[in-house]
N, C-alpha and C. Protein backbone atom coordinates (compact mmCIF):
# COMPACT_ATOMS: atom_id res chain seq x y z
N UNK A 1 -61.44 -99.33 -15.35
CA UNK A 1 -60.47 -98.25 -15.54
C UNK A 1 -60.57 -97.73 -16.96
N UNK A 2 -60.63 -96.21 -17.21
CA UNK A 2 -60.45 -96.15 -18.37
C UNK A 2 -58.95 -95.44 -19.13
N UNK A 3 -59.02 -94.59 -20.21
CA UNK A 3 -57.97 -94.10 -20.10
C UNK A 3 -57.72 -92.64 -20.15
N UNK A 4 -58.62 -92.41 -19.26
CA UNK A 4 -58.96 -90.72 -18.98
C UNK A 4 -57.54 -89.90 -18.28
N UNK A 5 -57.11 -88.73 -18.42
CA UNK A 5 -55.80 -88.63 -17.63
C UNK A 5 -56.44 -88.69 -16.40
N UNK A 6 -55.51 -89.19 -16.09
CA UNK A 6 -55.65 -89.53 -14.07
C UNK A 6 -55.15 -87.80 -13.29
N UNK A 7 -55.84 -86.88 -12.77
CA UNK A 7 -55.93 -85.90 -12.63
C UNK A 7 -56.32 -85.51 -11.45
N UNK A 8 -55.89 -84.52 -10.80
CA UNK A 8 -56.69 -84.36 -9.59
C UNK A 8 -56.24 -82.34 -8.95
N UNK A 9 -57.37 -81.92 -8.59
CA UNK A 9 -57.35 -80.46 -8.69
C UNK A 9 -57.83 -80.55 -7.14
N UNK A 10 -57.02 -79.54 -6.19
CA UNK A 10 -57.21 -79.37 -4.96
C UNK A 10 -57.31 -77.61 -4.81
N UNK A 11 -58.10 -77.36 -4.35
CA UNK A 11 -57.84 -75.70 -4.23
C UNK A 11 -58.18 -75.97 -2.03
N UNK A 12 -57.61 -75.33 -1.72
CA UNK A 12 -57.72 -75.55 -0.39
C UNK A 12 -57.31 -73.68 0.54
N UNK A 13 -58.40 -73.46 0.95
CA UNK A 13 -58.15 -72.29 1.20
C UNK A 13 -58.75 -72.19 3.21
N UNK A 14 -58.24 -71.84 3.87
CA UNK A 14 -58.17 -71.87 5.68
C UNK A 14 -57.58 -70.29 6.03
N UNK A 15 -57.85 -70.06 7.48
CA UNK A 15 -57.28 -68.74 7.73
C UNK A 15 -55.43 -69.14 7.67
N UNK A 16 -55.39 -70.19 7.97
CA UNK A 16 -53.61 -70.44 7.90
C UNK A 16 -52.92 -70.86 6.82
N UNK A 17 -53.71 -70.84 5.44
CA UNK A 17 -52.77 -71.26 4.65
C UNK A 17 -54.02 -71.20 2.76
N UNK A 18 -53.60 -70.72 1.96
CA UNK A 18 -54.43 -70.81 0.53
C UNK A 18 -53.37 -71.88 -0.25
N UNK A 19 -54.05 -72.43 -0.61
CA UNK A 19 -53.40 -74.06 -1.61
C UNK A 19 -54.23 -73.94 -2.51
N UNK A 20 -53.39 -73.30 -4.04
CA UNK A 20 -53.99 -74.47 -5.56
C UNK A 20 -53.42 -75.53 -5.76
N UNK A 21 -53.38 -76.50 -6.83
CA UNK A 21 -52.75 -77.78 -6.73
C UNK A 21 -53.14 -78.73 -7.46
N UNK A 22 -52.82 -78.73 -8.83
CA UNK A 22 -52.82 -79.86 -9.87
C UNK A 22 -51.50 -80.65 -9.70
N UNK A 23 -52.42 -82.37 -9.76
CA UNK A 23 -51.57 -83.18 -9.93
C UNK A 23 -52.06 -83.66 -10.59
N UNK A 24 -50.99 -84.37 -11.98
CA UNK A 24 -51.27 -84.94 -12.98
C UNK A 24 -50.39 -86.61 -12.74
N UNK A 25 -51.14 -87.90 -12.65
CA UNK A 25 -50.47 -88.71 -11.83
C UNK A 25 -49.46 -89.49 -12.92
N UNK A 26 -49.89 -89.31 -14.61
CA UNK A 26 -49.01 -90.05 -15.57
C UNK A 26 -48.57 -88.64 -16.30
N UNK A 27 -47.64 -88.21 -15.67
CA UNK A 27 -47.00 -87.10 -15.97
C UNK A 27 -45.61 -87.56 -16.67
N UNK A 28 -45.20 -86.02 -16.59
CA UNK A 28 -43.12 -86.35 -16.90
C UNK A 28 -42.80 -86.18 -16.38
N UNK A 29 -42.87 -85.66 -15.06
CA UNK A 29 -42.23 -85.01 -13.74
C UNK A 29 -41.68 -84.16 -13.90
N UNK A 30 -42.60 -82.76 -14.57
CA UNK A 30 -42.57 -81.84 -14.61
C UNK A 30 -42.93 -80.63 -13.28
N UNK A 31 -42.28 -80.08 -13.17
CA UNK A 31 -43.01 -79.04 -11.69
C UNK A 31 -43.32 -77.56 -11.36
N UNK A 32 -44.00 -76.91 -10.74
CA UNK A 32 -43.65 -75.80 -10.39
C UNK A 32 -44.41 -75.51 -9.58
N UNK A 33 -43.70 -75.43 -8.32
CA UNK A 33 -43.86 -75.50 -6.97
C UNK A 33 -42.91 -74.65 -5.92
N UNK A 34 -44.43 -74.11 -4.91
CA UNK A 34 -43.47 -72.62 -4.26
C UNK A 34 -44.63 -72.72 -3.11
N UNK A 35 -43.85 -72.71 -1.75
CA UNK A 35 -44.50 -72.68 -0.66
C UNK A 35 -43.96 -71.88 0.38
N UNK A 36 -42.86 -71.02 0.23
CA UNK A 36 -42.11 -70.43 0.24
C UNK A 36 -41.44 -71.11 1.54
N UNK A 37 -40.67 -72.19 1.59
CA UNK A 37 -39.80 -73.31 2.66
C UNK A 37 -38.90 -73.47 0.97
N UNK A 38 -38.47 -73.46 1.45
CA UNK A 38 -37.24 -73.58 -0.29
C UNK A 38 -36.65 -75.36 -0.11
N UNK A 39 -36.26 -75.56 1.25
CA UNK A 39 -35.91 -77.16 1.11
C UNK A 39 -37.19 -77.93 0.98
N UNK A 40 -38.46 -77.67 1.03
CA UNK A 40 -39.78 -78.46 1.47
C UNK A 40 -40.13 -78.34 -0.33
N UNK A 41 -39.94 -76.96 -1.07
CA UNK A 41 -39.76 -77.16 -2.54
C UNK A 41 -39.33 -77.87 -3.04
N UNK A 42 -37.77 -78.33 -2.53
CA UNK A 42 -37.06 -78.86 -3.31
C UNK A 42 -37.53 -80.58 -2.71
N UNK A 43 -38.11 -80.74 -1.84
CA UNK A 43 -38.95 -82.07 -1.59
C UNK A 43 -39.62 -82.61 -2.39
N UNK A 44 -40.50 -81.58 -2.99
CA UNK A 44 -41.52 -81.97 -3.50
C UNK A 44 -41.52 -81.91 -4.51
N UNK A 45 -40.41 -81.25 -5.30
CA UNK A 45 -40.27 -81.18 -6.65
C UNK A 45 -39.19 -82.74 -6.87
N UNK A 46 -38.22 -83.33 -6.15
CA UNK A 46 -37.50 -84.47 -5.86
C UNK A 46 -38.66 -85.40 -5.85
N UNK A 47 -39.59 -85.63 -5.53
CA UNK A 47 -41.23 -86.73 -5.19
C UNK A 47 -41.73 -86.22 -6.88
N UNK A 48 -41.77 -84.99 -7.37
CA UNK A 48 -42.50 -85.15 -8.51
C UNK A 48 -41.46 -85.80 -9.79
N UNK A 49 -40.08 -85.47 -9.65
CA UNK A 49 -39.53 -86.12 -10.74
C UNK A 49 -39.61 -87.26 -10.49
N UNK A 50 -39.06 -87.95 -9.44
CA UNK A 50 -38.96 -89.51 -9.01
C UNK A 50 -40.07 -89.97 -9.38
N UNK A 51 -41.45 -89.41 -9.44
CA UNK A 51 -42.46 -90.25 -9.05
C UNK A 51 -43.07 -90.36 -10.55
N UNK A 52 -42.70 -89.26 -11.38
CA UNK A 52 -42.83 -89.39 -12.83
C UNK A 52 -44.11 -88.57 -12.82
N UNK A 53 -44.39 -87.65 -11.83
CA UNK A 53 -46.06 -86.88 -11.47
C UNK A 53 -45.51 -85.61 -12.49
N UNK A 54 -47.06 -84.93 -12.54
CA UNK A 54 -46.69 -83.46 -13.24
C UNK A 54 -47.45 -82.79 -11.14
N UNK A 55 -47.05 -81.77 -11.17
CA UNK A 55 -47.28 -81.02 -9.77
C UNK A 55 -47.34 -80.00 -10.06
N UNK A 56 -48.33 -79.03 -9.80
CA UNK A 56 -48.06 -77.41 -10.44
C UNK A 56 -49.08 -77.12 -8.90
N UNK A 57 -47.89 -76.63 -8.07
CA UNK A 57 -48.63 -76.03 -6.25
C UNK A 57 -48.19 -74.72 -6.20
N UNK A 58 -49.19 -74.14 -5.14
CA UNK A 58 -48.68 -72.84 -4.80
C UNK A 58 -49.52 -73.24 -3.35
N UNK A 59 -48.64 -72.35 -2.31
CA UNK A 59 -49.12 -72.46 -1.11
C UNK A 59 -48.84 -71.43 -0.52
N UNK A 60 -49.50 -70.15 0.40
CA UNK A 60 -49.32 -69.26 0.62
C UNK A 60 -50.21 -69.69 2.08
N UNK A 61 -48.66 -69.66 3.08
CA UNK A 61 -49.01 -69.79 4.56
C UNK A 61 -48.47 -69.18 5.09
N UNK A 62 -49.21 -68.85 6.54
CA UNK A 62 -48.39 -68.10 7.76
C UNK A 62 -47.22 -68.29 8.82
N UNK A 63 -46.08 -68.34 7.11
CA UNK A 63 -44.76 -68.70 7.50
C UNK A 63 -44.46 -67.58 8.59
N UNK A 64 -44.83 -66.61 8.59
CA UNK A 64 -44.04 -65.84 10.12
C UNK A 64 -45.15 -66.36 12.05
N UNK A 65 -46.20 -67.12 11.29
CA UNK A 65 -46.44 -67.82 12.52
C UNK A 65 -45.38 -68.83 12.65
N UNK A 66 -45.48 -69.84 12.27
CA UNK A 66 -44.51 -71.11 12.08
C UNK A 66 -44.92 -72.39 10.83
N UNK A 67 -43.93 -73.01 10.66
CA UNK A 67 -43.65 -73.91 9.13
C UNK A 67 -45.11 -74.96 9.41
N UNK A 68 -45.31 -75.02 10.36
CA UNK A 68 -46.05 -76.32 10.66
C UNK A 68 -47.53 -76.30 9.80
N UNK A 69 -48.63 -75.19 9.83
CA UNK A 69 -49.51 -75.44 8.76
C UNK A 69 -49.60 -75.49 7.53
N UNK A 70 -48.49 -74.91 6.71
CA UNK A 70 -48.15 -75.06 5.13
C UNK A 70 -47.35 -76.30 5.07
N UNK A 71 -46.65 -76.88 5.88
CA UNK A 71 -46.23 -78.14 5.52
C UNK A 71 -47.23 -79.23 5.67
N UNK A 72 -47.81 -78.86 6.42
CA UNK A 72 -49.15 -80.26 6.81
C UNK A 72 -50.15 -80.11 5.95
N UNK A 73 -50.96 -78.73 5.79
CA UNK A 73 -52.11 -78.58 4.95
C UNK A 73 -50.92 -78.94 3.17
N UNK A 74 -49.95 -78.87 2.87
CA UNK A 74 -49.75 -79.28 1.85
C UNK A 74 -49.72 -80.60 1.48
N UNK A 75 -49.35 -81.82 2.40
CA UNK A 75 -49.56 -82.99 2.73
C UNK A 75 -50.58 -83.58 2.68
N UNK A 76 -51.43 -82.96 3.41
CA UNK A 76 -52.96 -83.07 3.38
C UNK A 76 -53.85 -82.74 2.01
N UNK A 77 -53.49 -81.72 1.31
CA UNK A 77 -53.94 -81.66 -0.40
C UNK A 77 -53.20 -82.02 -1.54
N UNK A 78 -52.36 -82.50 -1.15
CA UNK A 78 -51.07 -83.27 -2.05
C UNK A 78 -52.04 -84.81 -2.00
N UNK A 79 -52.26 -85.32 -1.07
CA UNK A 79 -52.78 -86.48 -0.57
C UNK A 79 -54.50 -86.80 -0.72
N UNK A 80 -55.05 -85.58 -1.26
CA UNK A 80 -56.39 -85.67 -1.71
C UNK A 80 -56.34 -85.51 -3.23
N UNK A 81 -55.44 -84.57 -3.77
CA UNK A 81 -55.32 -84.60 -5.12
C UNK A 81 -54.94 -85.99 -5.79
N UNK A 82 -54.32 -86.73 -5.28
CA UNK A 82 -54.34 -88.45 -5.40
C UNK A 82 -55.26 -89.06 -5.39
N UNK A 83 -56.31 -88.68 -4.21
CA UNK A 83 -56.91 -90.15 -3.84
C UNK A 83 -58.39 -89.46 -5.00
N UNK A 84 -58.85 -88.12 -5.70
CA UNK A 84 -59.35 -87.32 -6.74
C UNK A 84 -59.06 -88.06 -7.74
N UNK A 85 -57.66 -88.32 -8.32
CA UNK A 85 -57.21 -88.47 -9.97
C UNK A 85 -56.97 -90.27 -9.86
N UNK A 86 -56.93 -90.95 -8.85
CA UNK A 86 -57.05 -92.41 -8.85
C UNK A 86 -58.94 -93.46 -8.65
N UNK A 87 -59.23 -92.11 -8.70
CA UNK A 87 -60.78 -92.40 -8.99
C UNK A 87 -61.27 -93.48 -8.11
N UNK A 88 -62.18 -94.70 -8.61
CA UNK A 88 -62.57 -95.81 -7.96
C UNK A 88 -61.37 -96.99 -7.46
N UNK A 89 -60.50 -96.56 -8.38
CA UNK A 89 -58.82 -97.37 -8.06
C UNK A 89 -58.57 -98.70 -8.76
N UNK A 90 -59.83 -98.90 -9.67
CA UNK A 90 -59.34 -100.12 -10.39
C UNK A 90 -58.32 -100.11 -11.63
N UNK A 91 -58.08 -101.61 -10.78
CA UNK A 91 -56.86 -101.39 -11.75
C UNK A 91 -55.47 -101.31 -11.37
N UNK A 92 -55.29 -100.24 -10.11
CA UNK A 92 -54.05 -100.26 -10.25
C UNK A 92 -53.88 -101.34 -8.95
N UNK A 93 -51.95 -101.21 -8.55
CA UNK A 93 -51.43 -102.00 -7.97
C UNK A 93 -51.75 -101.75 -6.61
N UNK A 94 -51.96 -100.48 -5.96
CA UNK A 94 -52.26 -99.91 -4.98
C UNK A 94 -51.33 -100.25 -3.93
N UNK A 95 -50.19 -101.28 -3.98
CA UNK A 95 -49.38 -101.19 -2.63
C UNK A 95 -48.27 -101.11 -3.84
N UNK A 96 -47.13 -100.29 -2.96
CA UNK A 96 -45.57 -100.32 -3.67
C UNK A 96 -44.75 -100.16 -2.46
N UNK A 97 -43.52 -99.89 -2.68
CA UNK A 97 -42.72 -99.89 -2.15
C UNK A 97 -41.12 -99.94 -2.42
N UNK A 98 -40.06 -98.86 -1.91
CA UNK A 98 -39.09 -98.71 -2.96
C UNK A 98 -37.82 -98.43 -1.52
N UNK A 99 -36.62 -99.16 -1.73
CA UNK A 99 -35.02 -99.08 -1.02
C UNK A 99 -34.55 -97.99 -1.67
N UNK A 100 -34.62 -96.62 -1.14
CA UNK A 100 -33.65 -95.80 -1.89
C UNK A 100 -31.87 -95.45 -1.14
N UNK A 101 -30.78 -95.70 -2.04
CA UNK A 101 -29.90 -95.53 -1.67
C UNK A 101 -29.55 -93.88 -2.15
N UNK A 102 -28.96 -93.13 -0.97
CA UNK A 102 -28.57 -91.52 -1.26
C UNK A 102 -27.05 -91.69 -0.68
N UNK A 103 -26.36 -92.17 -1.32
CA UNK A 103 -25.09 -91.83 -1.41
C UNK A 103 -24.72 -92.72 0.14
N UNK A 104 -24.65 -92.23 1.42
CA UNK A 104 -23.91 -93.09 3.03
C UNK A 104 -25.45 -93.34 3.26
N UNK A 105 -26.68 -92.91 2.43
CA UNK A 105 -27.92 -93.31 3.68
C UNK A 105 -28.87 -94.17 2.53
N UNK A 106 -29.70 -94.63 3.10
CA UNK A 106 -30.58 -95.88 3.06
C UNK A 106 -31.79 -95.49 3.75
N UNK A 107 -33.11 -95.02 2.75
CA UNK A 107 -34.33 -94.89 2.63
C UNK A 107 -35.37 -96.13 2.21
N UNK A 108 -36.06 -96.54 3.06
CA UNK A 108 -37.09 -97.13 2.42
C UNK A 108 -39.02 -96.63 2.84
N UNK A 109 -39.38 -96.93 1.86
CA UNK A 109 -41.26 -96.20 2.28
C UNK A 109 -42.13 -97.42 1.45
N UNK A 110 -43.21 -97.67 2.13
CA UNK A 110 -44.18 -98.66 1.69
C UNK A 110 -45.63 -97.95 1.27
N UNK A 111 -46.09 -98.00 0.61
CA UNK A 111 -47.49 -97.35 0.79
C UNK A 111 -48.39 -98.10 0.16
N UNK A 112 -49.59 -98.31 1.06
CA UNK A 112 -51.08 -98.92 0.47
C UNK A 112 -52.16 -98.24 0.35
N UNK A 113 -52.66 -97.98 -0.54
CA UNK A 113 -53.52 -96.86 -0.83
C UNK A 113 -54.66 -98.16 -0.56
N UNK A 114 -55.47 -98.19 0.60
CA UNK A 114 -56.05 -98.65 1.38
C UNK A 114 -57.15 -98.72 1.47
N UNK A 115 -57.45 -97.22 1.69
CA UNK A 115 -58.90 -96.21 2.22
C UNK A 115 -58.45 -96.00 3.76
N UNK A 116 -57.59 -96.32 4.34
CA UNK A 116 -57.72 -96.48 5.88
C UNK A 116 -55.84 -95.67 5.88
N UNK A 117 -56.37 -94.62 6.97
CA UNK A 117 -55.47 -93.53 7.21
C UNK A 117 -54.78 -94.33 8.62
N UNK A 118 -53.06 -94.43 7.84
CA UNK A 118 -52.21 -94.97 8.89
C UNK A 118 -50.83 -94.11 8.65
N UNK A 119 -49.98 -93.90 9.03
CA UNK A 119 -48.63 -93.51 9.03
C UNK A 119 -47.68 -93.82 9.94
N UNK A 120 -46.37 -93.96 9.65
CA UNK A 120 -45.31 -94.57 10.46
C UNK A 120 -43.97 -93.48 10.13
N UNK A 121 -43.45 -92.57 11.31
CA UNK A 121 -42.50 -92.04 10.31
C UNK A 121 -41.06 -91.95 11.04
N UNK A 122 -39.84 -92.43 11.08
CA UNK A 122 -38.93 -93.17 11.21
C UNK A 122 -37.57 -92.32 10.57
N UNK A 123 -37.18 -90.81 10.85
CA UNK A 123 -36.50 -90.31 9.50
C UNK A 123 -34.74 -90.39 9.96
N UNK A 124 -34.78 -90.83 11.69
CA UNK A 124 -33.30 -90.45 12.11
C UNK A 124 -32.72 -89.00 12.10
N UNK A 125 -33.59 -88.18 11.92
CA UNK A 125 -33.02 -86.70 11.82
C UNK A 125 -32.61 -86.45 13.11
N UNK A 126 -31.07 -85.63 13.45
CA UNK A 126 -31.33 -85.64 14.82
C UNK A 126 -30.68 -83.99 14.80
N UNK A 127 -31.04 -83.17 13.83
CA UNK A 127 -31.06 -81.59 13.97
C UNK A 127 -32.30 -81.28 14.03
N UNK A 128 -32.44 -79.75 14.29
CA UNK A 128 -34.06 -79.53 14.44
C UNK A 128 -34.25 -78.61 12.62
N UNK A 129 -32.97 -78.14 12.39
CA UNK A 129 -33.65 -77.39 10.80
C UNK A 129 -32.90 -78.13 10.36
N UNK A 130 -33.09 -78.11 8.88
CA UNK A 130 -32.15 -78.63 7.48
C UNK A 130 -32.43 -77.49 6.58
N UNK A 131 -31.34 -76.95 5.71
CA UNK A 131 -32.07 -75.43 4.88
C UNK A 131 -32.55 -75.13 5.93
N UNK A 132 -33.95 -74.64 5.33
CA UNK A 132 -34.68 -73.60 5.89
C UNK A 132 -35.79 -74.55 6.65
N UNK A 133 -35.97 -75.58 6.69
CA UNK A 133 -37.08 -76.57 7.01
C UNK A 133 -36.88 -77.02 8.52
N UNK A 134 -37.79 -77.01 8.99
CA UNK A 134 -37.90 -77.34 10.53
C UNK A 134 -38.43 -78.99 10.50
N UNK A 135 -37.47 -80.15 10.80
CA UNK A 135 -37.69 -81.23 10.06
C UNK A 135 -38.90 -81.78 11.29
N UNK A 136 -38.98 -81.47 12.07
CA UNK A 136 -39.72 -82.22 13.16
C UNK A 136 -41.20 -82.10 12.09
N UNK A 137 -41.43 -81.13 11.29
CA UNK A 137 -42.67 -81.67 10.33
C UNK A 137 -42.48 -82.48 9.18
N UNK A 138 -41.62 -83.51 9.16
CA UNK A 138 -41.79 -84.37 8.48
C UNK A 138 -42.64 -84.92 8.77
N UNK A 139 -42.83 -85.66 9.85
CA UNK A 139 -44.13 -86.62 10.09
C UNK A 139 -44.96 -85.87 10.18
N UNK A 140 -45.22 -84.87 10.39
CA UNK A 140 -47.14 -83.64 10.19
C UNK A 140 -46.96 -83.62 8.84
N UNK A 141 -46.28 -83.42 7.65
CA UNK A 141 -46.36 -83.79 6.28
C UNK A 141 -46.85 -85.28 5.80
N UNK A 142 -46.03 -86.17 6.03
CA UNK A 142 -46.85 -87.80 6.02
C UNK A 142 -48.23 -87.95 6.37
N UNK A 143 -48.39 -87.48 7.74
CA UNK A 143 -49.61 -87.45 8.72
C UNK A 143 -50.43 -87.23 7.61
N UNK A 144 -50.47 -85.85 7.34
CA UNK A 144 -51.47 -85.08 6.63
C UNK A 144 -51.83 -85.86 5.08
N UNK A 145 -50.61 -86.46 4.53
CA UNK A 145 -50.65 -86.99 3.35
C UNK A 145 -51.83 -88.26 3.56
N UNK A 146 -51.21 -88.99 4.30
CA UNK A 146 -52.34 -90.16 4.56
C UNK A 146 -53.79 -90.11 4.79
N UNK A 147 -54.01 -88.71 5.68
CA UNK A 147 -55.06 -88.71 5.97
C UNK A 147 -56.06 -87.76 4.99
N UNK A 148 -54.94 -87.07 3.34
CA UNK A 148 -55.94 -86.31 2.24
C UNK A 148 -56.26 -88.11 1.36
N UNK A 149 -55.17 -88.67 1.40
CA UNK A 149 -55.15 -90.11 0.18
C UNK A 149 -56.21 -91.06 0.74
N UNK A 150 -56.26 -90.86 2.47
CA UNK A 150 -56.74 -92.65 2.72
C UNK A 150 -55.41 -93.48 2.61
N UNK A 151 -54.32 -93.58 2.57
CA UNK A 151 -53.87 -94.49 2.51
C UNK A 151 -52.99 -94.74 3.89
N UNK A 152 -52.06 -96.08 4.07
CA UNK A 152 -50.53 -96.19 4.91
C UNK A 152 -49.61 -95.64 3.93
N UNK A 153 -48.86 -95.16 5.07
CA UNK A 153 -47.85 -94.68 4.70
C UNK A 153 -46.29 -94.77 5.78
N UNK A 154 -45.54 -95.58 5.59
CA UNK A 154 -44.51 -95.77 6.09
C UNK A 154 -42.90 -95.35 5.52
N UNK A 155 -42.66 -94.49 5.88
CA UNK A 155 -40.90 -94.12 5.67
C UNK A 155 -39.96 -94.36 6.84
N UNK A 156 -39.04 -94.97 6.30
CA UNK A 156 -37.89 -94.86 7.36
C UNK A 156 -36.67 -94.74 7.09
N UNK A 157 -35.99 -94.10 7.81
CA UNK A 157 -34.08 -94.50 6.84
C UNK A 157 -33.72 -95.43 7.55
N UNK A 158 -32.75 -96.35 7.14
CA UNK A 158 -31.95 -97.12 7.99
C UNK A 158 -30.64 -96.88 8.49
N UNK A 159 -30.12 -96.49 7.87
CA UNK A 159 -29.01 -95.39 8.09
C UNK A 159 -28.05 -94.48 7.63
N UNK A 160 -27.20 -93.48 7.82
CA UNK A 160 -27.08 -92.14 6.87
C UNK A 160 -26.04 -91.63 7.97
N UNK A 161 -25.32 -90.38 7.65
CA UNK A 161 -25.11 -89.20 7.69
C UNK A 161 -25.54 -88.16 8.22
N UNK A 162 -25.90 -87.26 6.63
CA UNK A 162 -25.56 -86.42 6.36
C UNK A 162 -27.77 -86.74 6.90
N UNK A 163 -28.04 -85.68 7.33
CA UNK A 163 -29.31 -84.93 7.26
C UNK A 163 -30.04 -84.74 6.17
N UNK A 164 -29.80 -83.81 5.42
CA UNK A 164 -29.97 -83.69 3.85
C UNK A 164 -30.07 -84.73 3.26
N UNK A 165 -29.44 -85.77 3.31
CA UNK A 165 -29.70 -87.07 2.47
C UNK A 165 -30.62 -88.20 3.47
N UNK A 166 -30.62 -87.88 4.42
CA UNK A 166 -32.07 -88.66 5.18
C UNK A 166 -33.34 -88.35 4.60
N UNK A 167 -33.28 -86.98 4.65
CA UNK A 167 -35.14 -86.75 4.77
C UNK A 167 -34.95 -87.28 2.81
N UNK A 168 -33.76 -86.46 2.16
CA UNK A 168 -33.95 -86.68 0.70
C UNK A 168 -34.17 -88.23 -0.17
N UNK A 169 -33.87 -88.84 0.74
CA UNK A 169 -33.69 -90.54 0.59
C UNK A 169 -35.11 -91.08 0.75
N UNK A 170 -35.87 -90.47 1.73
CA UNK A 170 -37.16 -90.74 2.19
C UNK A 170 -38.14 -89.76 0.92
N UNK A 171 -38.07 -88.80 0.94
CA UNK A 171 -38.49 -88.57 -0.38
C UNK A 171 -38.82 -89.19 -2.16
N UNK A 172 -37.26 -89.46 -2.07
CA UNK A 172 -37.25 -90.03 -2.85
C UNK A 172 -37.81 -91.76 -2.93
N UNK A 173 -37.35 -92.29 -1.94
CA UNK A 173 -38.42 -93.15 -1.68
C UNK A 173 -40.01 -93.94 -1.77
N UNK A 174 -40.36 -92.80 -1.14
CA UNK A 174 -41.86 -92.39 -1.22
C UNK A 174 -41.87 -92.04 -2.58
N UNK A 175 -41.45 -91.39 -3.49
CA UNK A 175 -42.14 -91.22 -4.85
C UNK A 175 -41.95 -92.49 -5.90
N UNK A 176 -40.87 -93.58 -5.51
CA UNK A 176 -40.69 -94.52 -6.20
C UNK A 176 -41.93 -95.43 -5.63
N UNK A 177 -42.26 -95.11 -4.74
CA UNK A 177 -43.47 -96.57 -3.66
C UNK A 177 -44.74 -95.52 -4.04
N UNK A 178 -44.92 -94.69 -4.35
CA UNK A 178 -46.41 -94.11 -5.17
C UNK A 178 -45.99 -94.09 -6.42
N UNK A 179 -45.07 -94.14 -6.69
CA UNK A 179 -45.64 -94.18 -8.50
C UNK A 179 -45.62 -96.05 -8.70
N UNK A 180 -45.29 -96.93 -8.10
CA UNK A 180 -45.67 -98.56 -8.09
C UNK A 180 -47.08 -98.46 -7.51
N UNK A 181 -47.56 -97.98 -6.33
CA UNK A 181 -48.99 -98.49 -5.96
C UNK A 181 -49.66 -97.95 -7.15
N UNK A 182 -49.64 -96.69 -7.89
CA UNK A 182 -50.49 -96.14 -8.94
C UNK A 182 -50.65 -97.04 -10.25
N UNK A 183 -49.45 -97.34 -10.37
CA UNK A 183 -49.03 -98.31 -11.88
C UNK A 183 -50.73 -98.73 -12.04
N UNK A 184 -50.76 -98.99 -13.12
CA UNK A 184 -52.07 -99.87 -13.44
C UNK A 184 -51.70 -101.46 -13.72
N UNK A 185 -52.40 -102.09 -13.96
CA UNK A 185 -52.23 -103.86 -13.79
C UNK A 185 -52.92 -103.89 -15.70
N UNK A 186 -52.70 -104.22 -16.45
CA UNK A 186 -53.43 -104.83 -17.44
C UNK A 186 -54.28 -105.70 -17.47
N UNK A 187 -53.45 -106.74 -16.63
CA UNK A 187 -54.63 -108.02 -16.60
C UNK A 187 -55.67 -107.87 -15.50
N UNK A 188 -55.53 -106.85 -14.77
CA UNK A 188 -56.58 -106.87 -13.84
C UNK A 188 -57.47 -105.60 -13.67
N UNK A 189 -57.31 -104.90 -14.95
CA UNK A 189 -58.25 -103.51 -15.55
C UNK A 189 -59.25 -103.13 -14.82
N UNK A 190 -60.12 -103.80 -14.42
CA UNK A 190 -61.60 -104.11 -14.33
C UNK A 190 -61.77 -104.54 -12.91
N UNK A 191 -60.59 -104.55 -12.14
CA UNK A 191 -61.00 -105.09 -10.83
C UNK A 191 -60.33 -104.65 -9.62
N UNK A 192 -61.08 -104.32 -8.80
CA UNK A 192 -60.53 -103.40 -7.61
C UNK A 192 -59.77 -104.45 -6.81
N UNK A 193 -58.52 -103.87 -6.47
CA UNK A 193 -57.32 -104.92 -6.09
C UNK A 193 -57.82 -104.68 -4.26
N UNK A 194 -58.95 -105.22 -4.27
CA UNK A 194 -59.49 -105.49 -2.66
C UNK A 194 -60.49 -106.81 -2.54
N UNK A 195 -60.45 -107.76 -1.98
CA UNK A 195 -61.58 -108.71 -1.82
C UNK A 195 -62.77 -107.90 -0.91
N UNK A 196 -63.10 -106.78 -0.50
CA UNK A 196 -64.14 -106.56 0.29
C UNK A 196 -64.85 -105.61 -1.12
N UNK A 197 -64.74 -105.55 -1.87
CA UNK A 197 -64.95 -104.85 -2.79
C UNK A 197 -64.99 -103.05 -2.70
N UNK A 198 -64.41 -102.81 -1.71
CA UNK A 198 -64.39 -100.95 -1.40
C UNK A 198 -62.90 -100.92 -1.14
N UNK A 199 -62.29 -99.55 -1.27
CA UNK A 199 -61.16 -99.09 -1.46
C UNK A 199 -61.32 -97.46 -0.71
């Protein structure tokens, strides 16, 4: 490992959707981010402070088709711009995992940055919008995430309320359980936290 910024540049362009997309992974959790879903903004800007990332996205999709390819293709290059700026992966902790409490609800997310695309997604939502967000793509957001990173990825709430503080609990979640798998190890600098030696 060295101590290069950990960085990762996604430009992702399809007939359903154009994505730029710097992530900076030892950031301040700084943001500026517009996909034009205003609660799916405020997602991802909630994952970049929590997670301590810098995020600077723009996503321009065919929101008057439907939410479903700008939320997934953002998942999907959110999730490659990671597995880009974590390089060969030595070094870090690569599994985390974080209990987030949001006020009546209870979030937890695990993630192993692996190489091997898994997801589990568990959110209790039982409206079909929140804001402006059509939540049934939460899990096509995860989906997609796992399968730009390589990694598992598991969220679930345990229990809640209010809507808004489900998916936000899981959010927040997930950015406390990726910014632990990223952490780096000191004493173990030099060595890929896998006995098969690939990641």
């Amino acid at each position: 490992m060295t101590d290069a910024i950990r960085r990762g540049t996604i430009q992702r362009d399809t007939t359903e959707t154009k994505i730029n997309l710097t992530l900076t992974v030892d950031g301040q959790g700084t943001y500026t981010v517009s996909t034009g879903i205003r609660f799916f903004d405020h997602m991802l800007e909630l994952f970049t402070r929590h997670g301590g990332f810098d995020l600077d996205l723009t996503c321009k999709g065919d929101l008057d088709v439907d939410q479903h390819h700008t939320v997934e293709d953002v998942g999907i290059a959110l999730g490659e711009a990671f597995l880009q700026a974590l390089g060969d992966k030595k070094g870090i902790l690569r599994a985390g995992y974080f209990v987030m409490p949001m006020d009546e609800t209870l979030a937890v997310a695990a993630i192993d940055l692996s190489g091997r695309t898994a997801y589990a997604v568990d959110d209790q939502v039982d409206v079909p919008i929140v804001g402006d967000f059509q939540t049934e793509l939460l899990t096509d957001f995860f989906e997609g995430f796992a399968r730009g990173a390589k990694c598992n990825v598991h969220v679930k709430t345990m229990y809640g309320r209010s809507n808004h503080h489900k998916i936000e609990a899981i959010f927040k979640a997930f950015a406390r359980a990726m910014r632990g798998a990223c952490s780096r190890d000191e004493r173990m600098k030099e060595m890929l936290p896998s006995t098969k030696g690939l990641l």
